[in-house]
C-alpha atoms as a PDB file:
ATOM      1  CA  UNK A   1     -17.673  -0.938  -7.787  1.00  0.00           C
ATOM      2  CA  UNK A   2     -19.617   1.192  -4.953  1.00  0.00           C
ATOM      3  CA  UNK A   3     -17.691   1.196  -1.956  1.00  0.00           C
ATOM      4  CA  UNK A   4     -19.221   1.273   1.572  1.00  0.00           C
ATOM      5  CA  UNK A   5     -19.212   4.781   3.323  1.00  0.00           C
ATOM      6  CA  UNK A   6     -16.791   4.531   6.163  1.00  0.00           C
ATOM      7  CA  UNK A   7     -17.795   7.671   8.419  1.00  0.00           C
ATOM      8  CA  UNK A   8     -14.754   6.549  10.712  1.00  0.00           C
ATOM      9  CA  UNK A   9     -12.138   6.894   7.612  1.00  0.00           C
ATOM     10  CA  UNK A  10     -11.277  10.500   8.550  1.00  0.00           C
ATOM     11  CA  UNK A  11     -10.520  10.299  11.958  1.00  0.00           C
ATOM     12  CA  UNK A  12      -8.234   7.027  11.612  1.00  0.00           C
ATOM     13  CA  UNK A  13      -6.272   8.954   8.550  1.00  0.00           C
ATOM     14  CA  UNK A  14      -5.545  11.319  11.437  1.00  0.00           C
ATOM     15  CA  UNK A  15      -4.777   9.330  13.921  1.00  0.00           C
ATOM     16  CA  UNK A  16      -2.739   7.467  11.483  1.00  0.00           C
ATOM     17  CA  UNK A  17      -0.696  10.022   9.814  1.00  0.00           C
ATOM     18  CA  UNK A  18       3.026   8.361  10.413  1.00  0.00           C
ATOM     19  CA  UNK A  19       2.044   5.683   8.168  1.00  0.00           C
ATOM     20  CA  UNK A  20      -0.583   6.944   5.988  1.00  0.00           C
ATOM     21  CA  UNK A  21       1.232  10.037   4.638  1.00  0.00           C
ATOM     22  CA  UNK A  22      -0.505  13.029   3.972  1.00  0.00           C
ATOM     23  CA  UNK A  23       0.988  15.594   1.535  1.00  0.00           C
ATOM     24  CA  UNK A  24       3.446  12.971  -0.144  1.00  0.00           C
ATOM     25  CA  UNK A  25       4.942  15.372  -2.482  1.00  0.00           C
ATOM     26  CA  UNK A  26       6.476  17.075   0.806  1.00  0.00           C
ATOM     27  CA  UNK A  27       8.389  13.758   0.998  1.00  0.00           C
ATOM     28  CA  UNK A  28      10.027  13.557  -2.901  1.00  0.00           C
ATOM     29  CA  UNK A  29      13.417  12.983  -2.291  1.00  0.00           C
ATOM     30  CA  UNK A  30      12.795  11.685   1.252  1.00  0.00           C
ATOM     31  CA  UNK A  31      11.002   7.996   1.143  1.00  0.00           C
ATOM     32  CA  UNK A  32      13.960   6.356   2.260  1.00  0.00           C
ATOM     33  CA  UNK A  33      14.616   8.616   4.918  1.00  0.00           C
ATOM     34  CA  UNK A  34      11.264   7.709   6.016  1.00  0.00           C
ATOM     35  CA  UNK A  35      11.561   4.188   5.915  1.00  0.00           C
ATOM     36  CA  UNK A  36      14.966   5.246   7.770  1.00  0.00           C
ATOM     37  CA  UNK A  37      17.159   2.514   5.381  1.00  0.00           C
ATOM     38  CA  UNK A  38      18.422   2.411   1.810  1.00  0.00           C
ATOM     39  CA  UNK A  39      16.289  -0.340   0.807  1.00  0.00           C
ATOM     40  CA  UNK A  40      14.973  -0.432  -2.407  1.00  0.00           C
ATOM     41  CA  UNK A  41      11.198   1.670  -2.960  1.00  0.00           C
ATOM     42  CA  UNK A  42       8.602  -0.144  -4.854  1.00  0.00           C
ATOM     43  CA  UNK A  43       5.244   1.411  -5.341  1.00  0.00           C
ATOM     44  CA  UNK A  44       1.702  -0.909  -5.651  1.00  0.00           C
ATOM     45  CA  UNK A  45      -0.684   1.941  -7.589  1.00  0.00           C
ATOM     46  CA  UNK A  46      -3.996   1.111  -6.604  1.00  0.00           C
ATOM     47  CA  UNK A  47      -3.420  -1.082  -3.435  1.00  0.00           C
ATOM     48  CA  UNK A  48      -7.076  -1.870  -2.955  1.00  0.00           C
ATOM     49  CA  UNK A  49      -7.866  -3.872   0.291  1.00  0.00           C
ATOM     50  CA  UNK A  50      -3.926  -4.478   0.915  1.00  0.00           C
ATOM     51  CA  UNK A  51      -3.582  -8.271   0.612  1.00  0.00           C
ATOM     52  CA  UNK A  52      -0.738  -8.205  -2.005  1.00  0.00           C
ATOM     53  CA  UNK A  53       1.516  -4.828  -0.080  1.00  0.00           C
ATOM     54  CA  UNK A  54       1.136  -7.164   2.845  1.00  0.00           C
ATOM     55  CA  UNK A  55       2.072 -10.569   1.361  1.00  0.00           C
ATOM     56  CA  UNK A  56       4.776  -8.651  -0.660  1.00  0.00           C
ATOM     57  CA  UNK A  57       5.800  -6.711   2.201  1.00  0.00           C
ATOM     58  CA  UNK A  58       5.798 -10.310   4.611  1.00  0.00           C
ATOM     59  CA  UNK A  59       7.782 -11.891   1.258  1.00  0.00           C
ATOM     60  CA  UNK A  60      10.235  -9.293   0.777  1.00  0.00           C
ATOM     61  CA  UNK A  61      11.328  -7.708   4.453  1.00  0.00           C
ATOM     62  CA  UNK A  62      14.231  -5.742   2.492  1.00  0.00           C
ATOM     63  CA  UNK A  63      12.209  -3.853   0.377  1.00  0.00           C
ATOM     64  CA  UNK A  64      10.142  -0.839   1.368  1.00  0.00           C
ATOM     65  CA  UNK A  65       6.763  -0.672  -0.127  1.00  0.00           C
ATOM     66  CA  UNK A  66       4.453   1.801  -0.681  1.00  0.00           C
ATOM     67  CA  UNK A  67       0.640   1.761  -1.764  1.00  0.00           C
ATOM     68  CA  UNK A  68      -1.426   4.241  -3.694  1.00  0.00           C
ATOM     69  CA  UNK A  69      -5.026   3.937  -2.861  1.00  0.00           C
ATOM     70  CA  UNK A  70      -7.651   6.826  -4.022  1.00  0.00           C
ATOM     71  CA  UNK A  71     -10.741   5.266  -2.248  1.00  0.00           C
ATOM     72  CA  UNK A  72     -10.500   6.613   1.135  1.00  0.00           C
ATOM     73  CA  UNK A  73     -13.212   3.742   2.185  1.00  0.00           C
ATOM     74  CA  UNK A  74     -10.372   1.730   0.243  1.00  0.00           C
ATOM     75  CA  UNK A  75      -7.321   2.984   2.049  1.00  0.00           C
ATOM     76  CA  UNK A  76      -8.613   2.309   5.670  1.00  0.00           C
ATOM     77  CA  UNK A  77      -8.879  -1.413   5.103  1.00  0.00           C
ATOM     78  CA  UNK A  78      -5.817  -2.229   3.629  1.00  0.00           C
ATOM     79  CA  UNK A  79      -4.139   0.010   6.200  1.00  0.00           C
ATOM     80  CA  UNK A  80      -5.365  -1.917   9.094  1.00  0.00           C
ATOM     81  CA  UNK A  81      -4.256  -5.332   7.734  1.00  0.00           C
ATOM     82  CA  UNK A  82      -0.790  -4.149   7.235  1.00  0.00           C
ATOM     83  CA  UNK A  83      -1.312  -2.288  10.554  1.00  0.00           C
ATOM     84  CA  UNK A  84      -2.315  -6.101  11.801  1.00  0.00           C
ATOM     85  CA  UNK A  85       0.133  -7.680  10.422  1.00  0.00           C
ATOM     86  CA  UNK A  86       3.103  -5.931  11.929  1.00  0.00           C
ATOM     87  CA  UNK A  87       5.205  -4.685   8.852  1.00  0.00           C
ATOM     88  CA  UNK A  88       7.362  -1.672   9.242  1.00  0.00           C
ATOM     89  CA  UNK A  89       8.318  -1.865   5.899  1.00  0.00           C
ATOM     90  CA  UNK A  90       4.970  -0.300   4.301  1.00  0.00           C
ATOM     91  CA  UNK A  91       3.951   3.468   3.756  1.00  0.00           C
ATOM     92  CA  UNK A  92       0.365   4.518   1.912  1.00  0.00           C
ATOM     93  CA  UNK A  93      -0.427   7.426  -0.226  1.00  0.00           C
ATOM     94  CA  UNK A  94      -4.259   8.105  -0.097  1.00  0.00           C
ATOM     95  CA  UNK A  95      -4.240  10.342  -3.462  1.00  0.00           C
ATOM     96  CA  UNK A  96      -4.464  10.167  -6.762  1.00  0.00           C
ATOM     97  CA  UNK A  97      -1.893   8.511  -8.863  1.00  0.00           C
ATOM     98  CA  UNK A  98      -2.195  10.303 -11.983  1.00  0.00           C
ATOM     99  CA  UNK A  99       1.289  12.954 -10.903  1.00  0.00           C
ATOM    100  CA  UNK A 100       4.106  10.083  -9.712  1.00  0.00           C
ATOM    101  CA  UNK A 101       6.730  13.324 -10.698  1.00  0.00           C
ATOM    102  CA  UNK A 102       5.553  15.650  -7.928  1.00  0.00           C
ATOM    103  CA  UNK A 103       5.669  12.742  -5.492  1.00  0.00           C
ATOM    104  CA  UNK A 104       8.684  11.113  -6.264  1.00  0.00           C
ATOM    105  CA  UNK A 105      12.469  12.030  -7.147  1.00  0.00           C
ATOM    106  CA  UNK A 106      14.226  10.982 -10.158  1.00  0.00           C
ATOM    107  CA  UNK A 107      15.643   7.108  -9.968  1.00  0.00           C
ATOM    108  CA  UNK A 108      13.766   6.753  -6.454  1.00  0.00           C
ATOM    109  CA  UNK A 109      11.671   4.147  -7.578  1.00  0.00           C
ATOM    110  CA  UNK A 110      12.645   0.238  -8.287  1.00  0.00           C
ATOM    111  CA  UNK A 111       9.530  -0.952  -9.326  1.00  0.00           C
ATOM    112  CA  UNK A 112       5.718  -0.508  -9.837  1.00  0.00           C
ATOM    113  CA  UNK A 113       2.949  -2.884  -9.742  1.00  0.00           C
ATOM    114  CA  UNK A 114       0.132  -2.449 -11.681  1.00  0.00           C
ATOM    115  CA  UNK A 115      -2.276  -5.564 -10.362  1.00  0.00           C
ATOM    116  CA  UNK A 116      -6.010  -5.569 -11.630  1.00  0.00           C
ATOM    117  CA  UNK A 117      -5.835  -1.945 -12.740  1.00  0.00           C
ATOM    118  CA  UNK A 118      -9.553  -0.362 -14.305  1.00  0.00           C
ATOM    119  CA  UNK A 119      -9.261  -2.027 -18.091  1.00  0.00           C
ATOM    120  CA  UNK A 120     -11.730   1.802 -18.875  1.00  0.00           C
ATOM    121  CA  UNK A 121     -11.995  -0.495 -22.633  1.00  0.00           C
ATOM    122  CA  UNK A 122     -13.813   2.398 -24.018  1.00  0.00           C
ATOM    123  CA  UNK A 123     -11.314   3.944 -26.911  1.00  0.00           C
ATOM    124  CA  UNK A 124     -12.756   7.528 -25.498  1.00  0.00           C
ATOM    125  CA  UNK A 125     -10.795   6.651 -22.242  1.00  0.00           C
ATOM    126  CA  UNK A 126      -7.698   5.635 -23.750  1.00  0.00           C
ATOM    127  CA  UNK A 127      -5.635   8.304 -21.598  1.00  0.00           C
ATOM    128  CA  UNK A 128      -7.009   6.714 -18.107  1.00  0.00           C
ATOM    129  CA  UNK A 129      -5.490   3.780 -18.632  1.00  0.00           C
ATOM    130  CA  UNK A 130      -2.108   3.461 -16.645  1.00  0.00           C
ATOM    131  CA  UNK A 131      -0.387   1.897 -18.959  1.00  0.00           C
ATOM    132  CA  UNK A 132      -1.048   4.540 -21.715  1.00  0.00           C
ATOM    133  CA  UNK A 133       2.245   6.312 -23.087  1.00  0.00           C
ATOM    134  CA  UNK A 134       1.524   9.785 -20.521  1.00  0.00           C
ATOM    135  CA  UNK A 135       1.971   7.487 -17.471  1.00  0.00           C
ATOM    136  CA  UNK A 136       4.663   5.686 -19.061  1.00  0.00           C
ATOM    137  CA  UNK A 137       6.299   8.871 -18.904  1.00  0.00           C
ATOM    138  CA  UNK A 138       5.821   9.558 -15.733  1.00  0.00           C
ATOM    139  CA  UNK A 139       6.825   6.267 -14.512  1.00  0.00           C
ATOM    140  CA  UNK A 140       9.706   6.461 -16.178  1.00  0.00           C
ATOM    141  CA  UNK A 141      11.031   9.740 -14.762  1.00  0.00           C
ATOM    142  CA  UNK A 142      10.451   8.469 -11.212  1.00  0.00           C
ATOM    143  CA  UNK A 143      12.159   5.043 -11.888  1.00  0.00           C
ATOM    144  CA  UNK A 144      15.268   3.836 -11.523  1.00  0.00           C
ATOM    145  CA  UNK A 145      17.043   2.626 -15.083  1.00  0.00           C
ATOM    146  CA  UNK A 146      17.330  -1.172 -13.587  1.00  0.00           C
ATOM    147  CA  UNK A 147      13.508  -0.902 -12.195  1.00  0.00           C
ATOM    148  CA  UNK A 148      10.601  -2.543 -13.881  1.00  0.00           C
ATOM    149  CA  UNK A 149       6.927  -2.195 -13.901  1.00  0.00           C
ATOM    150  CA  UNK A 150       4.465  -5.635 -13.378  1.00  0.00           C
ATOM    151  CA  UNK A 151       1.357  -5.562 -15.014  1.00  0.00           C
ATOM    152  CA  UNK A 152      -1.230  -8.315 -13.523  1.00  0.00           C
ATOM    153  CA  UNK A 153      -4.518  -8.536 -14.808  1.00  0.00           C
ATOM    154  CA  UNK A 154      -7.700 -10.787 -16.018  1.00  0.00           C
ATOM    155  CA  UNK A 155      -8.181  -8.884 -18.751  1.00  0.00           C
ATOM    156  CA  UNK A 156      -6.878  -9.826 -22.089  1.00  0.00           C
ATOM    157  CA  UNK A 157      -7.865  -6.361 -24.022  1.00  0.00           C
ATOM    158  CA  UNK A 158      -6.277  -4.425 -21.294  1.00  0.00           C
ATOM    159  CA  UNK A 159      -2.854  -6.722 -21.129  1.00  0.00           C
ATOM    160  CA  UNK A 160      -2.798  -6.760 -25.089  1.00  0.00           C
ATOM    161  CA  UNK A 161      -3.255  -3.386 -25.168  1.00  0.00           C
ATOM    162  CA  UNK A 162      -0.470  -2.850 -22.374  1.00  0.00           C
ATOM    163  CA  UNK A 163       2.305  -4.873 -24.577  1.00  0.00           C
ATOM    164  CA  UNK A 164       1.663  -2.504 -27.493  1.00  0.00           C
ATOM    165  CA  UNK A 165       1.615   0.429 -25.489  1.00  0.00           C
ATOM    166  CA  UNK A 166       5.150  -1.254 -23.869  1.00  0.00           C
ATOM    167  CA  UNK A 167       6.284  -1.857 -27.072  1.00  0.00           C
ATOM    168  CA  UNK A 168       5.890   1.469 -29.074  1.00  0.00           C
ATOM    169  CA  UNK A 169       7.208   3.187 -25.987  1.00  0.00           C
ATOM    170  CA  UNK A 170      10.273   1.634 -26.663  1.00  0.00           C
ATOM    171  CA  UNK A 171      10.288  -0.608 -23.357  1.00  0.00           C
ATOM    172  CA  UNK A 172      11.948  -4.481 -23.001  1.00  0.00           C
ATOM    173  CA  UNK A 173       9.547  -6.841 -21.956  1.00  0.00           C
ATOM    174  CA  UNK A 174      11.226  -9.505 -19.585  1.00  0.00           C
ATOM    175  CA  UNK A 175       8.137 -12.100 -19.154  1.00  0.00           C
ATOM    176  CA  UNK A 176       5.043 -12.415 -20.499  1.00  0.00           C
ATOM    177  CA  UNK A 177       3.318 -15.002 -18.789  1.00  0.00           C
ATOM    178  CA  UNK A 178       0.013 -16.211 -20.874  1.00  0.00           C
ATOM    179  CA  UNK A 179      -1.501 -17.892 -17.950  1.00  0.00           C
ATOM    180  CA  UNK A 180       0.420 -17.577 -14.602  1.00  0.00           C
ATOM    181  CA  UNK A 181      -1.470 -19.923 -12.050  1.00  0.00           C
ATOM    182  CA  UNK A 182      -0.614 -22.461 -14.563  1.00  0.00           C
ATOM    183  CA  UNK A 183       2.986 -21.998 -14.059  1.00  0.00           C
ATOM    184  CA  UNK A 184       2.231 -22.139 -10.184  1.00  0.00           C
ATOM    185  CA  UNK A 185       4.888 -19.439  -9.844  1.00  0.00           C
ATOM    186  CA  UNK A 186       5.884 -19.804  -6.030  1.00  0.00           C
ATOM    187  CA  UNK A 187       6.587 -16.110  -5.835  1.00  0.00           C
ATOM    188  CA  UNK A 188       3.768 -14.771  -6.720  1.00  0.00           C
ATOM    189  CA  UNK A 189       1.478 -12.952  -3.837  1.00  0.00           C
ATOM    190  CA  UNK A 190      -1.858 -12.760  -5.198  1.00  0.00           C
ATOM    191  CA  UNK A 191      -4.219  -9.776  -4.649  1.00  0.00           C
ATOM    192  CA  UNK A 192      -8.227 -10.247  -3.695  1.00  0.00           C
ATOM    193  CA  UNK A 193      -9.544  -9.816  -7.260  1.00  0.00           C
ATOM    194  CA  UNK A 194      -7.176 -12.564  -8.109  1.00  0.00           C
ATOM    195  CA  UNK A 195      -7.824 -15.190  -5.602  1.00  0.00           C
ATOM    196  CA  UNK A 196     -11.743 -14.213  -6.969  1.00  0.00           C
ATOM    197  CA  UNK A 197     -11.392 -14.135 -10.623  1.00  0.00           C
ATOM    198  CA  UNK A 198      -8.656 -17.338 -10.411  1.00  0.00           C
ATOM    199  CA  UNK A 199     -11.423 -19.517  -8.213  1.00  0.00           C
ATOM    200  CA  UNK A 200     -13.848 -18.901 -11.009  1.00  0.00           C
ATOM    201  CA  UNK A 201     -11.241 -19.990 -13.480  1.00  0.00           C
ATOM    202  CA  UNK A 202      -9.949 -16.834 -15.118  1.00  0.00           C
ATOM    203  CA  UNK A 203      -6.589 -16.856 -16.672  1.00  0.00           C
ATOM    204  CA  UNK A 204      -4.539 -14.342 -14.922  1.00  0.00           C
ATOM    205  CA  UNK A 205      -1.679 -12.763 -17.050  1.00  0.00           C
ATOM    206  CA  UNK A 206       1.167 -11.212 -16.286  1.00  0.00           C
ATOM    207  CA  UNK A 207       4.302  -9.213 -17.951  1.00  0.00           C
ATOM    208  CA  UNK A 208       7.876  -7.420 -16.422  1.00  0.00           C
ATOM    209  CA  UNK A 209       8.708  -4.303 -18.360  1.00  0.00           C
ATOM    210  CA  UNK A 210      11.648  -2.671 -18.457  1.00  0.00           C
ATOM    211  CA  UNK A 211      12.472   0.563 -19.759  1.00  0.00           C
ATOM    212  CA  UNK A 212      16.147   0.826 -22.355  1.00  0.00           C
ATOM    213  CA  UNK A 213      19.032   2.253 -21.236  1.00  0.00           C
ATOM    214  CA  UNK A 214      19.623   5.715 -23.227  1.00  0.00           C
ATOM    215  CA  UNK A 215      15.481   5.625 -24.406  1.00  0.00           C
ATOM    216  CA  UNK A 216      14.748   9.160 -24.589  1.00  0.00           C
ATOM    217  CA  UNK A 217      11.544  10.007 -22.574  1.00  0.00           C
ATOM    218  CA  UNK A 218       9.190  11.212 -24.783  1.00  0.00           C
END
């Protein structure tokens, strides 16, 4: 999707540095310090406009979030409705997500949220899609051994493919949830895509991952 030029973006990422982090890897090791608790670290990759990190971040007060957003036209948006709605418990990365490992410490991460992520259903662009094995890897040298990784998505080739991928990796999968809205799970925060795709009457599915105890990273 073609995002709107935002000629303003630089100057608020500079104005805006104590909560929009630049040079994250400086910080591996350190998120908690900068949150300045012990509270558990999960980590949205691909936060978009921000409407789940701040209904998670609203949800969960105990838990320190932090959002991933490439699009620096992106990034902006979802930083000033977080920024609006008062949440001290919320950090954003404007980079890339493809090296967690130089970001993050061993076992700093809890979880990982994977909502509406780029399905790239060409087989040439297996390797983009962040639930191939490569970011498995990573995610699971970064995560904690009781964390888990939530997949949400509208698309069934990308979550099939995702439980395979899960699977062969050698991961447990604690839910997977065929049509969540069905279940009216009170829990769940949804993101923008999925209050669109859900209006138009998508099924929305979901799974928990886990990754086994003494699993050798590959």
């Amino acid at each position: 999707m073609r995002q709107r030029n935002k000629p303003w973006a630089d100057d608020f990422l500079n104005e805006n540095k104590h909560f929009i982090i630049p040079d994250p890897s400086e910080k591996k090791n350190k998120w908690q310090e900068m949150f300045g608790n012990s509270n558990p670290v999960h980590v949205e990759i691909g936060t978009g406009k921000g409407q789940f990190l701040a209904g998670m971040a609203e949800q969960y007060p105990d838990i320190n979030f932090i959002g991933i957003e490439i699009a620096k036209s992106i990034i902006v948006t979802a930083a000033q409705k977080i920024m609006n709605g008062k949440h001290d418990n919320v950090l954003l990365i404007n980079e890339n997500a493809e090296n967690l490992n130089e970001i993050f410490a061993e076992n700093e991460i809890s979880a990982i949220y994977l909502n509406f992520s780029d399905p790239w259903p060409k087989n040439r662009h297996e390797k983009r899609r962040l639930t191939f094995h490569t970011f498995l890897k990573q995610y699971q040298e970064v995560m904690d051994p009781e964390g888990e990784i939530v997949l949400k998505t509208d698309n069934r080739g990308l979550f099939e493919y995702s439980l395979v991928s899960f699977s062969e990796y050698g991961m447990k999968l604690k839910e997977v949830n065929l049509n969540l809205h069905k279940d009216e799970d009170p829990t769940n925060v949804m993101t923008e895509y999925e209050e669109k795709f859900s209006a138009k009457g998508q099924v929305i599915y979901r799974c928990r991952a886990r990754f086994s105890r003494g699993f050798d990273i590959k």
